[in-house]
N, C-alpha and C. Protein backbone atom coordinates (compact mmCIF):
# COMPACT_ATOMS: atom_id res chain seq x y z
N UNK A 1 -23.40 -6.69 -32.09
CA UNK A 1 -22.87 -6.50 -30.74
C UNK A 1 -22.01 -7.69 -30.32
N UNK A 2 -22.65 -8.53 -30.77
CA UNK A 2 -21.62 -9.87 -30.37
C UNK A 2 -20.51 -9.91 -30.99
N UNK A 3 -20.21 -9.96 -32.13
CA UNK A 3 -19.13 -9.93 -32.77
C UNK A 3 -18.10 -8.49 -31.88
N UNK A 4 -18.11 -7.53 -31.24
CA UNK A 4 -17.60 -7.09 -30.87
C UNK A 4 -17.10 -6.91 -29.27
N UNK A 5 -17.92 -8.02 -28.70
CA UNK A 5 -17.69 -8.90 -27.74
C UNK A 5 -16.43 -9.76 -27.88
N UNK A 6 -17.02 -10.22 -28.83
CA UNK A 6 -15.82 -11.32 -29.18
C UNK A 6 -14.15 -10.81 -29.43
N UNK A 7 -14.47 -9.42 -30.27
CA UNK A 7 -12.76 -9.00 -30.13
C UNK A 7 -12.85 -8.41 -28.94
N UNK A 8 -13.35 -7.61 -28.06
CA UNK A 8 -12.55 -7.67 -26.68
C UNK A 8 -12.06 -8.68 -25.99
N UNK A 9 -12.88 -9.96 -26.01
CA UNK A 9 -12.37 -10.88 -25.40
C UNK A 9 -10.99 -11.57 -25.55
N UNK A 10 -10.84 -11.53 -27.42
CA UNK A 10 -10.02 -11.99 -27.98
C UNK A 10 -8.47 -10.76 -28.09
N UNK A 11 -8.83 -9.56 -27.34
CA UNK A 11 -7.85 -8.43 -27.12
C UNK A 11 -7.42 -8.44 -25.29
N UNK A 12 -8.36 -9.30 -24.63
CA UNK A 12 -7.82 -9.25 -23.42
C UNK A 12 -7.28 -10.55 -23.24
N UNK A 13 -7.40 -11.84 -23.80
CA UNK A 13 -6.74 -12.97 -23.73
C UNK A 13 -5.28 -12.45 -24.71
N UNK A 14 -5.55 -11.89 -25.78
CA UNK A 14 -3.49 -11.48 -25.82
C UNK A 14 -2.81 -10.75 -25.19
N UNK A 15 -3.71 -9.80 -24.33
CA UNK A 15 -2.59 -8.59 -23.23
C UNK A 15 -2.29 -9.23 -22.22
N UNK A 16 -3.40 -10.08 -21.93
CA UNK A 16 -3.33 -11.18 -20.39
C UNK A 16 -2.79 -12.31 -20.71
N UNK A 17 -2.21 -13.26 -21.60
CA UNK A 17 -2.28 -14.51 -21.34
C UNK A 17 -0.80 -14.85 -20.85
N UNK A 18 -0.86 -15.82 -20.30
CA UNK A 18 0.71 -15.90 -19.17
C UNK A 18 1.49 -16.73 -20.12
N UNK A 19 1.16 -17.54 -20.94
CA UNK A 19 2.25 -17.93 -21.90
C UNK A 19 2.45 -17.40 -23.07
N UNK A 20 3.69 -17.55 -23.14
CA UNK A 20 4.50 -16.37 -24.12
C UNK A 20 4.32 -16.73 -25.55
N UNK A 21 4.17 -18.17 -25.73
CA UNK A 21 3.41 -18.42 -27.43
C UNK A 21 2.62 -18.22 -27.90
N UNK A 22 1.64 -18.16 -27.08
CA UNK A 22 0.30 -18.03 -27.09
C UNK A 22 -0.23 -16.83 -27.06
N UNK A 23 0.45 -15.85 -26.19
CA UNK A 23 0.32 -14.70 -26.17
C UNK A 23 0.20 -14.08 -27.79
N UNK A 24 1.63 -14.63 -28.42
CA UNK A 24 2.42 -14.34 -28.94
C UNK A 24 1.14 -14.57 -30.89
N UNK A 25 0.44 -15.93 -30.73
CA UNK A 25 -0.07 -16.08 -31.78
C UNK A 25 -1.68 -15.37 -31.34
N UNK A 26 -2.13 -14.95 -30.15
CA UNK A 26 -3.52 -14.38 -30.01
C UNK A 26 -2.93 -13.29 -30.59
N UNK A 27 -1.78 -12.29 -30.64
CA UNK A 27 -1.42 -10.88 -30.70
C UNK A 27 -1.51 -10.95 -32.45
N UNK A 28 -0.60 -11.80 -32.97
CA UNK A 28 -0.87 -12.22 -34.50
C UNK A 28 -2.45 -11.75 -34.96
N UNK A 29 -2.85 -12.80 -34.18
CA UNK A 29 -4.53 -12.88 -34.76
C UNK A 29 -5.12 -11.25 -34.76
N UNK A 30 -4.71 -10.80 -33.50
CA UNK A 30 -5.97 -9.96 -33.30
C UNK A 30 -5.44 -8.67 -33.69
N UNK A 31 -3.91 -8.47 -33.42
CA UNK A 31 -2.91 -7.67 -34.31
C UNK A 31 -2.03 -7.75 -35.38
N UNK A 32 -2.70 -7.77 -36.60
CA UNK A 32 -1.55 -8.38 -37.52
C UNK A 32 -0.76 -7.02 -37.67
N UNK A 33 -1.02 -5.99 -37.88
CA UNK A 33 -0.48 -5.32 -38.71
C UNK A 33 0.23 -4.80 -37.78
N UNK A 34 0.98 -5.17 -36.73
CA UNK A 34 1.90 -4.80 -35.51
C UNK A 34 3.09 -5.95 -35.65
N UNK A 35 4.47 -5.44 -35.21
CA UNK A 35 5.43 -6.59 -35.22
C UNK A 35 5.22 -7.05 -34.01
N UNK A 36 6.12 -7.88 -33.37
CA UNK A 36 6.01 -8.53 -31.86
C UNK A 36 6.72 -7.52 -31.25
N UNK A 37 7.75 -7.10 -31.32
CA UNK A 37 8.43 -5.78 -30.61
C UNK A 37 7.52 -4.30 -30.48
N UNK A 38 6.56 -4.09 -31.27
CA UNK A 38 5.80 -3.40 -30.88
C UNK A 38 4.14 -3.14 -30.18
N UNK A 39 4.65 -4.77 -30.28
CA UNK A 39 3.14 -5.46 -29.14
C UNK A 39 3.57 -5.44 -27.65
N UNK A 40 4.93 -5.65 -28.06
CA UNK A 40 5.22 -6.41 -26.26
C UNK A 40 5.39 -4.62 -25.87
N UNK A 41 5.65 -3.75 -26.33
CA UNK A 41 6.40 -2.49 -25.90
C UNK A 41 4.35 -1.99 -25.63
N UNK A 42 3.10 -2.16 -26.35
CA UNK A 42 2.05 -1.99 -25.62
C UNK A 42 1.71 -2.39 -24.40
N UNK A 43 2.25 -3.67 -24.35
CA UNK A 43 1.78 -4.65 -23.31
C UNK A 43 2.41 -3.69 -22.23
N UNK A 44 3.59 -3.06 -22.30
CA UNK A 44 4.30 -2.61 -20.95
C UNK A 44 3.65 -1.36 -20.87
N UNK A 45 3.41 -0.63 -22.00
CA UNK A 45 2.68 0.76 -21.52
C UNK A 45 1.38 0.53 -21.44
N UNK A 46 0.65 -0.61 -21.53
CA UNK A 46 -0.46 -0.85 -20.83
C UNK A 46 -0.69 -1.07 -19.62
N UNK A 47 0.15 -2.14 -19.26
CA UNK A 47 0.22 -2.23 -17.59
C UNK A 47 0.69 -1.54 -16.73
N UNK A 48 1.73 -0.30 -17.61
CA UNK A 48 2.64 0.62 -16.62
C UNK A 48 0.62 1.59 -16.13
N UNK A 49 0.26 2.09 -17.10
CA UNK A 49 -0.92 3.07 -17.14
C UNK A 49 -1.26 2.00 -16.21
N UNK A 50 -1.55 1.61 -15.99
CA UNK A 50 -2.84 0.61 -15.52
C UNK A 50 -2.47 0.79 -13.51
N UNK A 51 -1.21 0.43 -13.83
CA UNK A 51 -0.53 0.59 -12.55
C UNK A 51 -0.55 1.96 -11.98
N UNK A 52 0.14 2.77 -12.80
CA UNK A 52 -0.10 4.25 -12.47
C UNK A 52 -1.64 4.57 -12.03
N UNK A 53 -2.60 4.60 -12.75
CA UNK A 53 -3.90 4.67 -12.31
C UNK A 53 -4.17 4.28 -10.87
N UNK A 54 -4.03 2.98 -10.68
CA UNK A 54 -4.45 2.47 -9.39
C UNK A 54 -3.39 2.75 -8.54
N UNK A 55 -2.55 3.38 -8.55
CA UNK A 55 -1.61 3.86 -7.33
C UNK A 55 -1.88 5.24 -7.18
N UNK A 56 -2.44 5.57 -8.14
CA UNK A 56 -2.97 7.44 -7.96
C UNK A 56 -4.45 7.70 -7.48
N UNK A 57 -5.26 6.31 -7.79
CA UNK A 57 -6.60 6.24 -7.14
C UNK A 57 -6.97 6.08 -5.52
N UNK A 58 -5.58 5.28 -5.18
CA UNK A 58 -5.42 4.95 -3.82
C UNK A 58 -4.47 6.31 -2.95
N UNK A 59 -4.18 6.96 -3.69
CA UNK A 59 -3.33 8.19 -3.13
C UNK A 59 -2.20 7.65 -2.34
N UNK A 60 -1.29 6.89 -3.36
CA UNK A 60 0.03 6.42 -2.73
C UNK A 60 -0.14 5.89 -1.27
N UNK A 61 -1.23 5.27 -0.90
CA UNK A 61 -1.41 4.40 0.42
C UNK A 61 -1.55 3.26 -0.03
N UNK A 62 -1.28 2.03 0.88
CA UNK A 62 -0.98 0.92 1.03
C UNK A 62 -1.04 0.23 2.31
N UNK A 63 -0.83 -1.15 2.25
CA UNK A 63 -0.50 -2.08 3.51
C UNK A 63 1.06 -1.84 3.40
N UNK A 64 1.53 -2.11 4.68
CA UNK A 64 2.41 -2.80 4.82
C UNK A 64 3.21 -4.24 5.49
N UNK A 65 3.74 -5.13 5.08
CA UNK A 65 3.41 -6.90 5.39
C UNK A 65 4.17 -6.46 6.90
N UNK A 66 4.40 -5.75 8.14
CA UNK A 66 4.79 -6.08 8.81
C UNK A 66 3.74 -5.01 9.58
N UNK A 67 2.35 -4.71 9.43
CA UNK A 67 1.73 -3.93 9.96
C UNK A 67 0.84 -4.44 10.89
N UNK A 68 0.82 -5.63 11.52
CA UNK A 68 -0.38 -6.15 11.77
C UNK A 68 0.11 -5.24 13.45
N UNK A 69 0.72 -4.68 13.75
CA UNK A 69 0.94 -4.39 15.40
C UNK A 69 -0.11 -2.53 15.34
N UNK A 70 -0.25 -2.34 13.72
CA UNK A 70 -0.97 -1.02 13.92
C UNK A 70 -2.41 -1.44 14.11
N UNK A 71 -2.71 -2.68 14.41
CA UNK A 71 -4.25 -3.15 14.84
C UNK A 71 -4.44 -2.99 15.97
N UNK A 72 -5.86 -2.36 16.56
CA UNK A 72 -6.00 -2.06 18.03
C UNK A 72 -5.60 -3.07 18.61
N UNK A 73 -7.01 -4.30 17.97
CA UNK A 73 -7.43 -5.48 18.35
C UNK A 73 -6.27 -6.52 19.00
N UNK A 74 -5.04 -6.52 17.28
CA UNK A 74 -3.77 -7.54 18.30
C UNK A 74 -3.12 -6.88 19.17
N UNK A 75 -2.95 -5.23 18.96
CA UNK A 75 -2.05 -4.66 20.21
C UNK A 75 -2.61 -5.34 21.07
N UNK A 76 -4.03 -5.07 21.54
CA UNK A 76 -4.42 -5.55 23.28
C UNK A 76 -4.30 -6.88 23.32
N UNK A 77 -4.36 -8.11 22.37
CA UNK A 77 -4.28 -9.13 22.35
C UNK A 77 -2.56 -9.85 22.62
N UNK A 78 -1.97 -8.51 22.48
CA UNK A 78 -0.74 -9.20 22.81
C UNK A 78 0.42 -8.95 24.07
N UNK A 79 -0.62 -7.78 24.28
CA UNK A 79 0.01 -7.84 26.14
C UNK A 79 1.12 -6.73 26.10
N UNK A 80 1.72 -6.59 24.70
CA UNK A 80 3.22 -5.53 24.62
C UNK A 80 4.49 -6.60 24.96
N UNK A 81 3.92 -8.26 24.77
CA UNK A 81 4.88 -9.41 24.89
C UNK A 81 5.91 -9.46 23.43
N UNK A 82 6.78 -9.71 23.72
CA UNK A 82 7.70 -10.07 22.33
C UNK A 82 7.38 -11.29 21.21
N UNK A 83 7.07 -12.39 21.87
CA UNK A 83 6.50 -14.02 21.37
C UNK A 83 5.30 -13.25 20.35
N UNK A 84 4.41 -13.00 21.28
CA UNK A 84 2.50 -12.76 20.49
C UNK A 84 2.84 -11.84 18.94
N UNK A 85 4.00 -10.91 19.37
CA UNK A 85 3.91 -9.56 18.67
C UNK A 85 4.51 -10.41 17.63
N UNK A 86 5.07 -11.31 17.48
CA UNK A 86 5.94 -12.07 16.62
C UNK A 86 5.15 -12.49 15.66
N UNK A 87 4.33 -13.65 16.70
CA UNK A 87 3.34 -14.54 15.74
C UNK A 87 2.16 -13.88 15.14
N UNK A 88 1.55 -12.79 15.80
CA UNK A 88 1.02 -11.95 14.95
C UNK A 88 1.10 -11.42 13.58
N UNK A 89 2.58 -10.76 13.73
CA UNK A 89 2.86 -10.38 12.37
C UNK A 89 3.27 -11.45 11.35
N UNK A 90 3.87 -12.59 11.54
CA UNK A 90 4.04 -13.18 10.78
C UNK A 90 3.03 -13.84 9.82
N UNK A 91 1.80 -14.51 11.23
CA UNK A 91 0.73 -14.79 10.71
C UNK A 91 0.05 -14.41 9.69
N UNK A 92 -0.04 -12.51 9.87
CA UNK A 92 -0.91 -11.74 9.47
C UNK A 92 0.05 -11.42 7.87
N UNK A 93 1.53 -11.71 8.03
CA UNK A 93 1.94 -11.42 6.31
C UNK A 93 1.67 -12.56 5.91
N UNK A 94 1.53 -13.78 6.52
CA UNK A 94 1.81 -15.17 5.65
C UNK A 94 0.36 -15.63 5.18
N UNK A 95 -0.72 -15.17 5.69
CA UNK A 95 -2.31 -15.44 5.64
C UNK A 95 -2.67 -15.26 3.55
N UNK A 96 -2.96 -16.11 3.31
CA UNK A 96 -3.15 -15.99 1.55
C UNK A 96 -4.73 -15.15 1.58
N UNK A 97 -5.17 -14.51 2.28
CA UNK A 97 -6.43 -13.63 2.40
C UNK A 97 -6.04 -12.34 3.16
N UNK A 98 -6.35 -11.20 2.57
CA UNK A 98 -5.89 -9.59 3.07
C UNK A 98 -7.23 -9.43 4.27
N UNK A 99 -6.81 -10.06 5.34
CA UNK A 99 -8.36 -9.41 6.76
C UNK A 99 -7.40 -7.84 7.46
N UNK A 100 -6.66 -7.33 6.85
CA UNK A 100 -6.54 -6.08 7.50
C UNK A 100 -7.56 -5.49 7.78
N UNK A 101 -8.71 -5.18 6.90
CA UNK A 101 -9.56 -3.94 6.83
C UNK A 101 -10.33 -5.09 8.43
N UNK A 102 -10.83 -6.38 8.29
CA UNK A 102 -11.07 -6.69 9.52
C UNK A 102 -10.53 -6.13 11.05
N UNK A 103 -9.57 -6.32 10.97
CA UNK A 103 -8.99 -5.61 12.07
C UNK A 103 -8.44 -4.64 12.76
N UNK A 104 -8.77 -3.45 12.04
CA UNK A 104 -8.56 -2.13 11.96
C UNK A 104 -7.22 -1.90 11.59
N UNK A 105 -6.65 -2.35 10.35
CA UNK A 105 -5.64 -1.56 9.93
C UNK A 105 -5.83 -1.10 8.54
N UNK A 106 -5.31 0.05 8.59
CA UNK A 106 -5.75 1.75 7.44
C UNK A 106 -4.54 1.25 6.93
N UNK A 107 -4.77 1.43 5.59
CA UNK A 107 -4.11 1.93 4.42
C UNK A 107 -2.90 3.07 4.94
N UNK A 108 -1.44 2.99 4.96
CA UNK A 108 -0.86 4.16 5.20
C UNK A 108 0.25 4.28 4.04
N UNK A 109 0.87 5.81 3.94
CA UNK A 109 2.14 5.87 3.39
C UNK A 109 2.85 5.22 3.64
N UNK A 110 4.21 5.00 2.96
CA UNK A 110 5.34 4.19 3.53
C UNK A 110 6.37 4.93 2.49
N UNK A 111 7.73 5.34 3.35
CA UNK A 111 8.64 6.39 3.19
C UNK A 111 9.29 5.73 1.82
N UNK A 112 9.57 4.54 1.85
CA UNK A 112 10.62 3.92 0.85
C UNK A 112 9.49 3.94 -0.67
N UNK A 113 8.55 3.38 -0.38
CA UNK A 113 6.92 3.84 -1.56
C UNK A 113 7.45 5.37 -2.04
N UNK A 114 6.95 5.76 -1.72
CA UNK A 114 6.96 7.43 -1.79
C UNK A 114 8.32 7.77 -2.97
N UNK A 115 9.61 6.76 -2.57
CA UNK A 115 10.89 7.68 -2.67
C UNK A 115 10.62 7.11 -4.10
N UNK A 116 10.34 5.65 -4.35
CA UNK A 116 9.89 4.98 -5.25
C UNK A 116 8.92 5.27 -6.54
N UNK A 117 8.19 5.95 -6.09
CA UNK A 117 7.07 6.56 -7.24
C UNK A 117 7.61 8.07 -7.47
N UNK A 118 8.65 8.93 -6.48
CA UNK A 118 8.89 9.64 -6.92
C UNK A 118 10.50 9.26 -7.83
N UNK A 119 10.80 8.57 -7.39
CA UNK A 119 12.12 8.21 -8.69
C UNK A 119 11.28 7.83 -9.94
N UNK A 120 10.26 6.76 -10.02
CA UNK A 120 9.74 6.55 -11.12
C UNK A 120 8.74 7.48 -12.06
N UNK A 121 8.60 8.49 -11.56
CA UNK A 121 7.53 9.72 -12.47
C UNK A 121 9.45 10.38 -12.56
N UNK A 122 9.92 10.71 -11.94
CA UNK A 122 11.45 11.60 -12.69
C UNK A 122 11.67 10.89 -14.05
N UNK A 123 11.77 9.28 -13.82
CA UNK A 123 12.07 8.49 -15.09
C UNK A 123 10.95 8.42 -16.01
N UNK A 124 9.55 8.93 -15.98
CA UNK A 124 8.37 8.67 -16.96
C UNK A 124 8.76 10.59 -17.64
N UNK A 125 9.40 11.65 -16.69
CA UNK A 125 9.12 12.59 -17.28
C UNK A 125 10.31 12.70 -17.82
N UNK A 126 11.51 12.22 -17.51
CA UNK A 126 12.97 12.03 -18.83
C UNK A 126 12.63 11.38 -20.30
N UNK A 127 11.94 10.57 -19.94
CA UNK A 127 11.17 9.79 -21.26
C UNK A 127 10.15 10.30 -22.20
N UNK A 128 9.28 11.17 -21.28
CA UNK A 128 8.33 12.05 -22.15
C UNK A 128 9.16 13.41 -22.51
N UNK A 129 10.32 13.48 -22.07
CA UNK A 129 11.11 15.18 -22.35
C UNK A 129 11.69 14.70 -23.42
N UNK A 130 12.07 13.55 -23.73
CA UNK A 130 13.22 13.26 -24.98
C UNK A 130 12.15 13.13 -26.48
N UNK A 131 11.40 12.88 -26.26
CA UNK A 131 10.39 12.32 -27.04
C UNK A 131 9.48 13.41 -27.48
C-alpha cells in the first residue's frame, strides 16, 4: 500500500509543481514512456476536466468582485450614500479572505460567465467533432 502512496504523491508533485524543470524531470521519472509534448498536452486536459467539473458542480454560479452592495447587511450600513457604497466594494474585492457567505451574498449568474462557457463547450465540441 505504501509503495502506491508514494506514486500518487510522486504523480501529483509532476501535474502540480510550479516550476517548469522540475516539473519537467518529476514527469521523466514518473512518466518515462511519454515525450514532454505529450505530458504538457495531459497537464491541460487535466486541468481543463478539472475545471469543467467544478464549474458544472456549482451550476455556472459564482461571486462577483463588485458584489458586495447585493449584501443586506452593507446596503443598510450604507445609507444609499455614494462614499460607503464605494469603500464597501472595494474593501470587500481587495480583502485576501472570501466573507461573502458571512454577509449574505449568494452565489449568482453573471451574463458575460454564461456567454463564456457557452463559447467554450462550442470550442470543446469543434474539437471532439474533428477527432
Amino acid at each position: 500500500m505504501r509503495k502506491w502512496q508514494n506514486l500518487a504523491k510522486l504523480r501529483k508533485n509532476c501535474l502540480e509543481s510550479s516550476n517548469q524543470g522540475q516539473r519537467r524531470r518529476m514527469c521523466q521519472l514518473f512518466l518515462p514512456q511519454m515525450d514532454v509534448s505529450a505530458r504538457g498536452s495531459m497537464d491541460k486536459a487535466l486541468s481543463l476536466n478539472k475545471l469543467k467539473d467544478y464549474i458544472e458542480n456549482e451550476h455556472f454560479k459564482g461571486y462577483d468582485p463588485y458584489d458586495a452592495l447585493n449584501s443586506p447587511l452593507l446596503k443598510a450600513f450604507s445609507l444609499n450614500r455614494r462614499y460607503p457604497r464605494i469603500a464597501f466594494i472595494q474593501t470587500l474585492k481587495r480583502l485576501p479572505v472570501n466573507i461573502r457567505s458571512l454577509l449574505g451574498i449568494r452565489k449568482d449568474y453573471n451574463p458575460k460567465g454564461i456567454g463564456l462557457f457557452l463559447w467554450g463547450y462550442a470550442k470543446l465540441y469543434g474539437i471532439k467533432k474533428k477527432t
